[in-house]
Each structure stands twice: as C-alpha cells, then as structure tokens.
N, C-alpha and C. Protein backbone atom coordinates (compact mmCIF):
# COMPACT_ATOMS: atom_id res chain seq x y z
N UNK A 1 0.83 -1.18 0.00
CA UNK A 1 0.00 0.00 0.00
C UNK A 1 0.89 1.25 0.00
N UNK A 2 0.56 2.07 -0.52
CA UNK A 2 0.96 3.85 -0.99
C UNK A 2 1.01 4.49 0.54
N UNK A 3 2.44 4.88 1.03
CA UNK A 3 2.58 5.56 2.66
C UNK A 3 2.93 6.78 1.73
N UNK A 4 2.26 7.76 2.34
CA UNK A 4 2.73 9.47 1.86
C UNK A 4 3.90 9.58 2.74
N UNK A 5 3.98 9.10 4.20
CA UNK A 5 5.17 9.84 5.23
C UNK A 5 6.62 9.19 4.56
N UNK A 6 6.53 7.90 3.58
CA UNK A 6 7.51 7.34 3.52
C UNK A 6 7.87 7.51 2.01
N UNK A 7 6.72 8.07 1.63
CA UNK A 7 7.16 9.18 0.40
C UNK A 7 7.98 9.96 0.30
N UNK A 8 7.34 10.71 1.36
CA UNK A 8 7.77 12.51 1.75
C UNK A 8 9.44 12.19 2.30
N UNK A 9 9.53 11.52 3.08
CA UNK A 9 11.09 11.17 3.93
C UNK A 9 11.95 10.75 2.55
N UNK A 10 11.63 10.00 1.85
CA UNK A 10 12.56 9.44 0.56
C UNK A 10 12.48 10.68 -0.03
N UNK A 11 11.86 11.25 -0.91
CA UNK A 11 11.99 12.98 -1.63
C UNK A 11 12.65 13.64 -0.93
N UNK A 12 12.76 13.74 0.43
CA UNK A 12 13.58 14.85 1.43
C UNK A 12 14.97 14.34 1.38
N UNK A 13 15.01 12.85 1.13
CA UNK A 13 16.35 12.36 1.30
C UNK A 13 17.42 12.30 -0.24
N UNK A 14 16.51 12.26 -0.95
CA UNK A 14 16.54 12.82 -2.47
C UNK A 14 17.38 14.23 -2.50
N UNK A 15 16.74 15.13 -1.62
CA UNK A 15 16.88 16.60 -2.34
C UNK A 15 18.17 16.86 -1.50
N UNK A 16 18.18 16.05 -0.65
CA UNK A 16 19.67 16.16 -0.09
C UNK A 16 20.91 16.01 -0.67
N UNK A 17 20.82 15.24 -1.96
CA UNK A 17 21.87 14.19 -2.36
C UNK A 17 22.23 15.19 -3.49
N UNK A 18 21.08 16.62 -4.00
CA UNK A 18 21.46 17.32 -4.99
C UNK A 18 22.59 18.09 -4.66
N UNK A 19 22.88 18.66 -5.26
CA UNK A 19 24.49 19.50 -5.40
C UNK A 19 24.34 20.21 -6.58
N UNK A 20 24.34 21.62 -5.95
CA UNK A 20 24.07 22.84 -6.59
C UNK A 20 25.54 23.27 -7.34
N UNK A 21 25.51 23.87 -8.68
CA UNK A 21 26.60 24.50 -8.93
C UNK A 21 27.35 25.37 -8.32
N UNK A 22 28.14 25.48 -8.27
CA UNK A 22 28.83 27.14 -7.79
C UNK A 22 28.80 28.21 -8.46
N UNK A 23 29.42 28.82 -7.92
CA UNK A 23 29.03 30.78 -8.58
C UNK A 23 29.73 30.48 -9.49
N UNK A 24 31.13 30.05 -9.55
CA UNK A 24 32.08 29.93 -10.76
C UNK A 24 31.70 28.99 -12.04
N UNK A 25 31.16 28.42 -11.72
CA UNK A 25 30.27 27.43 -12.83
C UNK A 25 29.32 27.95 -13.38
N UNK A 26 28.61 28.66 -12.54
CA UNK A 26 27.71 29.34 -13.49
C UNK A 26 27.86 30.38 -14.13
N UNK A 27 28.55 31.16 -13.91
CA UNK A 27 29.45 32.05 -14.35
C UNK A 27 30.06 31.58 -15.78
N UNK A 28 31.24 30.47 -15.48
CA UNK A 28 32.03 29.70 -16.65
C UNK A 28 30.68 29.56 -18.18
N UNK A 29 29.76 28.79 -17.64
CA UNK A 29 28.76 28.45 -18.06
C UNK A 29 28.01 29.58 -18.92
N UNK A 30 27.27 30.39 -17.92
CA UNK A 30 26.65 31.72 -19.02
C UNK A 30 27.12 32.55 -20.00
N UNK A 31 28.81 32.35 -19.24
CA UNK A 31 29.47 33.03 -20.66
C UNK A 31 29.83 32.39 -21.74
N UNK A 32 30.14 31.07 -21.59
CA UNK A 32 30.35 30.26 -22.86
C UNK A 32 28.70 30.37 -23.65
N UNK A 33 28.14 30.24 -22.78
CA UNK A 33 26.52 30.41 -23.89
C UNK A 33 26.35 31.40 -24.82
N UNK A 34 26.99 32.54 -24.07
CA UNK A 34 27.17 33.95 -24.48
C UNK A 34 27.59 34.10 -25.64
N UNK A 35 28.90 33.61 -25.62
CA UNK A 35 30.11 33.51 -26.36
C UNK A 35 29.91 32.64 -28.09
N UNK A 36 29.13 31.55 -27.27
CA UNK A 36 28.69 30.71 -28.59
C UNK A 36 27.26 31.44 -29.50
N UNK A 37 26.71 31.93 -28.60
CA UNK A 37 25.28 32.37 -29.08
C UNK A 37 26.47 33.37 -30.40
N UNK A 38 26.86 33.96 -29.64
CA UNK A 38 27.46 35.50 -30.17
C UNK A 38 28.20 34.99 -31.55
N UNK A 39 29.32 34.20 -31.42
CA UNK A 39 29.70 33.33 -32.78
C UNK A 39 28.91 32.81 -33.67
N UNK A 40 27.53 31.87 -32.96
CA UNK A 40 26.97 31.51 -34.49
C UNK A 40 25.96 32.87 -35.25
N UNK A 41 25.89 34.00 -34.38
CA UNK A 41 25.24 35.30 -34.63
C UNK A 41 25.71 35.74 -36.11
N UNK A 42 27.44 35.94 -35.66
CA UNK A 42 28.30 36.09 -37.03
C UNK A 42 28.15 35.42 -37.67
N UNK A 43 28.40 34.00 -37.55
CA UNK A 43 28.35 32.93 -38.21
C UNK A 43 27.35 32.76 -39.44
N UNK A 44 26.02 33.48 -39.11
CA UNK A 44 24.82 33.44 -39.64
C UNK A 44 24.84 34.54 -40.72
N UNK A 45 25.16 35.58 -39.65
CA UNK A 45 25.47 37.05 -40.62
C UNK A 45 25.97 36.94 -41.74
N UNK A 46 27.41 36.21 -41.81
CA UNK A 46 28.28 36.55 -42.46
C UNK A 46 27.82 34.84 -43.87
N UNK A 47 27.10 33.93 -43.61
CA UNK A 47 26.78 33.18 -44.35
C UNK A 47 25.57 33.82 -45.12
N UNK A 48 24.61 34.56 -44.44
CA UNK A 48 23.51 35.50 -45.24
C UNK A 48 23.99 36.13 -46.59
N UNK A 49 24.93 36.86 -45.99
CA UNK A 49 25.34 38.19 -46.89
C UNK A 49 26.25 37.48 -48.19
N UNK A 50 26.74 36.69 -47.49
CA UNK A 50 27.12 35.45 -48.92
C UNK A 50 26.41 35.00 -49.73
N UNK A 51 25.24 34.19 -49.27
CA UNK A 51 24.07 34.24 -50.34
C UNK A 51 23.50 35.52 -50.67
N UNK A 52 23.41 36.50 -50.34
CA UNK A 52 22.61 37.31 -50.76
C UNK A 52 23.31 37.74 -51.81
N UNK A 53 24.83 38.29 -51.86
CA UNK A 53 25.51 38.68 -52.96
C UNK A 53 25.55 37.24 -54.20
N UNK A 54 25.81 36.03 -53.60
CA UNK A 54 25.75 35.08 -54.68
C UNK A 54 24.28 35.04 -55.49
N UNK A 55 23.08 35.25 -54.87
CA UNK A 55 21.61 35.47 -55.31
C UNK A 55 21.51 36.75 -56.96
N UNK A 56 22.48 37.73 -55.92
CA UNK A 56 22.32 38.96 -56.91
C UNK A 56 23.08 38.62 -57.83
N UNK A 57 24.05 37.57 -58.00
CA UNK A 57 24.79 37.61 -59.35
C UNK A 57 24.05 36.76 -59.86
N UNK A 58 23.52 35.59 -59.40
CA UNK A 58 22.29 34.60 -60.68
C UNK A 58 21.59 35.84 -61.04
N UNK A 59 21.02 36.76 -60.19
CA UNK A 59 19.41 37.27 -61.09
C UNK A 59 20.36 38.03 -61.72
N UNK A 60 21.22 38.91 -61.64
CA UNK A 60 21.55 39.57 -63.15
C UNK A 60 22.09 39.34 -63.82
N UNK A 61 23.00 37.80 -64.01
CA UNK A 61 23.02 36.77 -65.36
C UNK A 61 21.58 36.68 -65.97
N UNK A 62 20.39 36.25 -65.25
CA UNK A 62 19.06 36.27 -65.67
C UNK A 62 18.77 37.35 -66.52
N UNK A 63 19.15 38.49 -65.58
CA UNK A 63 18.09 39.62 -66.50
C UNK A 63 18.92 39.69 -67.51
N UNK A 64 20.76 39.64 -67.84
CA UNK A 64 21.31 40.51 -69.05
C UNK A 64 20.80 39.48 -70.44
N UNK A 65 20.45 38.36 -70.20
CA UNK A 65 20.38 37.37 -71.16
C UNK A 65 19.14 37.66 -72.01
C-alpha cells in the first residue's frame, strides 16, 4: 500500500543528495553560452550576406540574357 510519510522522507532524502553549482560554474557556463550564441550570430550574418551577394549575381546573369 501507498505511505505518503515514507514518500515525503525518501523525496527529502533525495533533495539532499542534490548539489548545486557554484558561482564559478555558473558564471564559466553563461558566458560560454554567451560567447557561442554570439559566434553563431556572425556565423549566420556573415553566411547571409554570402548568399545574398551570390543570389544577386544569378538574377543579373538572368536579367542581361
């Protein structure tokens, strides 16, 4: 049969066993997110503007023809 008290004591004994990051980890952590977000930003930018100039040279092979 289902005991709630022997529920509740196992979950309590559970949340004990967690282990929180440290300041420096999270720290390490948000900035690498940062860092990567920020690179594939360029990353994106700078692959756009590539197609976009490669785009503009098909259409005006198109139009001179």
């Amino acid at each position: 049969m289902f005991n709630p008290l022997k529920f509740i004591q196992s979950v309590k004994q559970e949340a004990f066993k967690v282990t929180w990051p440290t300041r420096k980890d999270v720290l390490v952590g948000s900035l690498m997110v940062f860092a990567l977000a920020t690179i594939a930003a360029i990353f994106f930018l700078l692959l756009d503007q590539i197609y976009k100039v490669l785009l503009d040279i098909i259409l005006n092979i198109n139009i001179s023809i």
